[in-house]
Structure formats: C-alpha cells, structure tokens
Protein backbone atom coordinates (compact mmCIF):
# COMPACT_ATOMS: atom_id res chain seq x y z
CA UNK A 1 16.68 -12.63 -4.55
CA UNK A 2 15.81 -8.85 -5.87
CA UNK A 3 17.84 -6.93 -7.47
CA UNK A 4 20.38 -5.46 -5.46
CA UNK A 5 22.99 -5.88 -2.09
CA UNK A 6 20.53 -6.87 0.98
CA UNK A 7 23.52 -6.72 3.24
CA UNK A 8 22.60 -3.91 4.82
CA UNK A 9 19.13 -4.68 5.71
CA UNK A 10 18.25 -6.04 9.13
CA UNK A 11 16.80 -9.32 10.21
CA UNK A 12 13.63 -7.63 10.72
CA UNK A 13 13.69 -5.67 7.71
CA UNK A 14 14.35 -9.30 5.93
CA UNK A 15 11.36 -10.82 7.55
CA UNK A 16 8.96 -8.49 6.60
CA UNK A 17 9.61 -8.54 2.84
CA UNK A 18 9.57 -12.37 3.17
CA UNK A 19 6.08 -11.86 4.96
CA UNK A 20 4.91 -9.29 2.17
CA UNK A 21 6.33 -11.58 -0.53
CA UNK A 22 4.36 -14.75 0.67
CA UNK A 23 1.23 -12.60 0.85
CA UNK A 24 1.51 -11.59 -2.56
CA UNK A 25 2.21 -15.03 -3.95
CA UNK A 26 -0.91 -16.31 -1.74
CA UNK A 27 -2.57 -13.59 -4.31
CA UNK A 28 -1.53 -15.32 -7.46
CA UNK A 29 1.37 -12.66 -8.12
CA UNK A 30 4.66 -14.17 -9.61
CA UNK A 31 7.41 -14.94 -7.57
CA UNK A 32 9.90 -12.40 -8.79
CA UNK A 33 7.38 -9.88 -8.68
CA UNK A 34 6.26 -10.50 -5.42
CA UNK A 35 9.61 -10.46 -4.61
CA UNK A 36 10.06 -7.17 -6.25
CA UNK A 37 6.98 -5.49 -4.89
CA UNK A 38 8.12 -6.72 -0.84
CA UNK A 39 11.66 -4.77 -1.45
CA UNK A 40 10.00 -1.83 -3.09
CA UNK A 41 7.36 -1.96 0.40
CA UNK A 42 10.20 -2.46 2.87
CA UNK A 43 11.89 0.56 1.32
CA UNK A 44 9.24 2.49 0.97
CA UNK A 45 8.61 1.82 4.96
CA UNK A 46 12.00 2.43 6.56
CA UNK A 47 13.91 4.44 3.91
CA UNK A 48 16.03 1.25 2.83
CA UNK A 49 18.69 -0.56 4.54
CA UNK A 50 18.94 0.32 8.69
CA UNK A 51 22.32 -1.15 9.28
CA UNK A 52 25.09 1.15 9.58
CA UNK A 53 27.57 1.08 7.03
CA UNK A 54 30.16 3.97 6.38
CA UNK A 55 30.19 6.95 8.21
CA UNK A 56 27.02 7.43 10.48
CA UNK A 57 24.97 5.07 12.28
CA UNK A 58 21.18 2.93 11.46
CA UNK A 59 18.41 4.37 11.31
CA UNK A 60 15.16 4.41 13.90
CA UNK A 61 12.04 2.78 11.56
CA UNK A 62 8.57 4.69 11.80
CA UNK A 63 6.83 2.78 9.69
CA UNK A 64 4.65 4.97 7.74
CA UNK A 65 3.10 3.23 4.94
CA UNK A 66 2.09 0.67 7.98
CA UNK A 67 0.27 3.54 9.49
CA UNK A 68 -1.61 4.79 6.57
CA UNK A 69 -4.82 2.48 6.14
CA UNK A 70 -8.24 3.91 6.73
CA UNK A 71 -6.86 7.07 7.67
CA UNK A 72 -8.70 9.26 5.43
CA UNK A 73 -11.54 7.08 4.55
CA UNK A 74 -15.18 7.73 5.27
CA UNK A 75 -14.41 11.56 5.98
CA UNK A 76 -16.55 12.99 3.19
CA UNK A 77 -19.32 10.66 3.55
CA UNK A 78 -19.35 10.91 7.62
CA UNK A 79 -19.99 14.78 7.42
CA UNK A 80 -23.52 14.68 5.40
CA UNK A 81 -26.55 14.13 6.07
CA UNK A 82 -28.65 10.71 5.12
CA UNK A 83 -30.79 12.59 3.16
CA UNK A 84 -27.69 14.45 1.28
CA UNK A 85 -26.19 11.21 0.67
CA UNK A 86 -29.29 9.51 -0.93
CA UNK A 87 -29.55 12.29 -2.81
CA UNK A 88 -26.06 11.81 -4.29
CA UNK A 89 -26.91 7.88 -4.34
CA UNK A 90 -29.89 8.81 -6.59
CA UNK A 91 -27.60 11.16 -9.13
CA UNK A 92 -25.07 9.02 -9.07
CA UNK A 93 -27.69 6.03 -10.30
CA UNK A 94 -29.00 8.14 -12.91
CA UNK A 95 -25.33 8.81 -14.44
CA UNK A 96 -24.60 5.01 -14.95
CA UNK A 97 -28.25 4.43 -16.11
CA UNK A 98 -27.58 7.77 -19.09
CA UNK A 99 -23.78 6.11 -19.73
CA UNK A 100 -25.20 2.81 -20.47
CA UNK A 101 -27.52 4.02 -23.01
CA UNK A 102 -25.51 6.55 -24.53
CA UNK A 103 -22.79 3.50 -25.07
CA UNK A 104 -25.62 1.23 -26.13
C-alpha cells in the first residue's frame, strides 16, 4: 500500500482509490504509481481521511474534482461566430505552416 496510515479512511474512500488505481494500471501506469496517483485523487476529493479520530467528528464528502469535467470547456469557442472561428482556423494554419519552415 501507499505511503502512509489508511486507517482513517472509509470503506468508500478505500474503494474508490482501488477503482482509480485499476484504471490507471489498465493505462499502462506502474503499480506503485497508480497506487500513488489514486491516494493523491482520493485526497484531493474529500480532504483526506473522513473517519473521526480525536477530537471532532468525519467529514461530509463533496466531491469536487468529480464535478469538474467539461465545466469550462467550449465557452470561448461557443460565443463566436463560424465565420470568426474559420478565421482563427485559417491564422492558426498559417502559424504551424511559418514554424515548420522557419525550423526546417
């Protein structure tokens, strides 16, 4: 296992780095990273272990990073016009085509 006590992570909170793990590994990743990568995406999610330990109680999970996808994507592009945006296709063509011969 990862660096670190997991005792005070829930079952849930368990699962879901298992989950993340295997889907990195299904990627070609190394284990350990994998491994490394599902801790470091469970914390990032819930703030790190939920069960109470000490003084004060677990915490509720929101899930953030869960949340996040496609959120902002598209935005920039939706607002323009088709004309606007094969105008910046066409500029945008030209750049690569002056980079390639400049490095050639």
């Amino acid at each position: 296992m990862s660096q670190g006590d997991k005792s005070k992570y829930t079952d849930k909170q368990k699962r879901k780095a298992e989950h993340i793990a295997e889907s990195y590994e299904a990627r070609g990743m190394p284990e350990k990273e994998a491994e490394a990568r599902a801790w470091a995406t469970v914390n990032k999610d819930d703030g790190g272990g939920k069960k109470p330990g000490g003084s004060g109680r677990g915490k509720a999970t929101g899930h953030p990073a869960a949340h996040k996808g496609g959120e902002s994507g598209g935005k920039a592009s939706a607002g323009r016009t088709a004309a606007e945006r094969s105008a910046s296709a066409r500029k945008a063509a030209a750049t690569r085509k002056a980079n390639a011969a400049a490095r050639a």
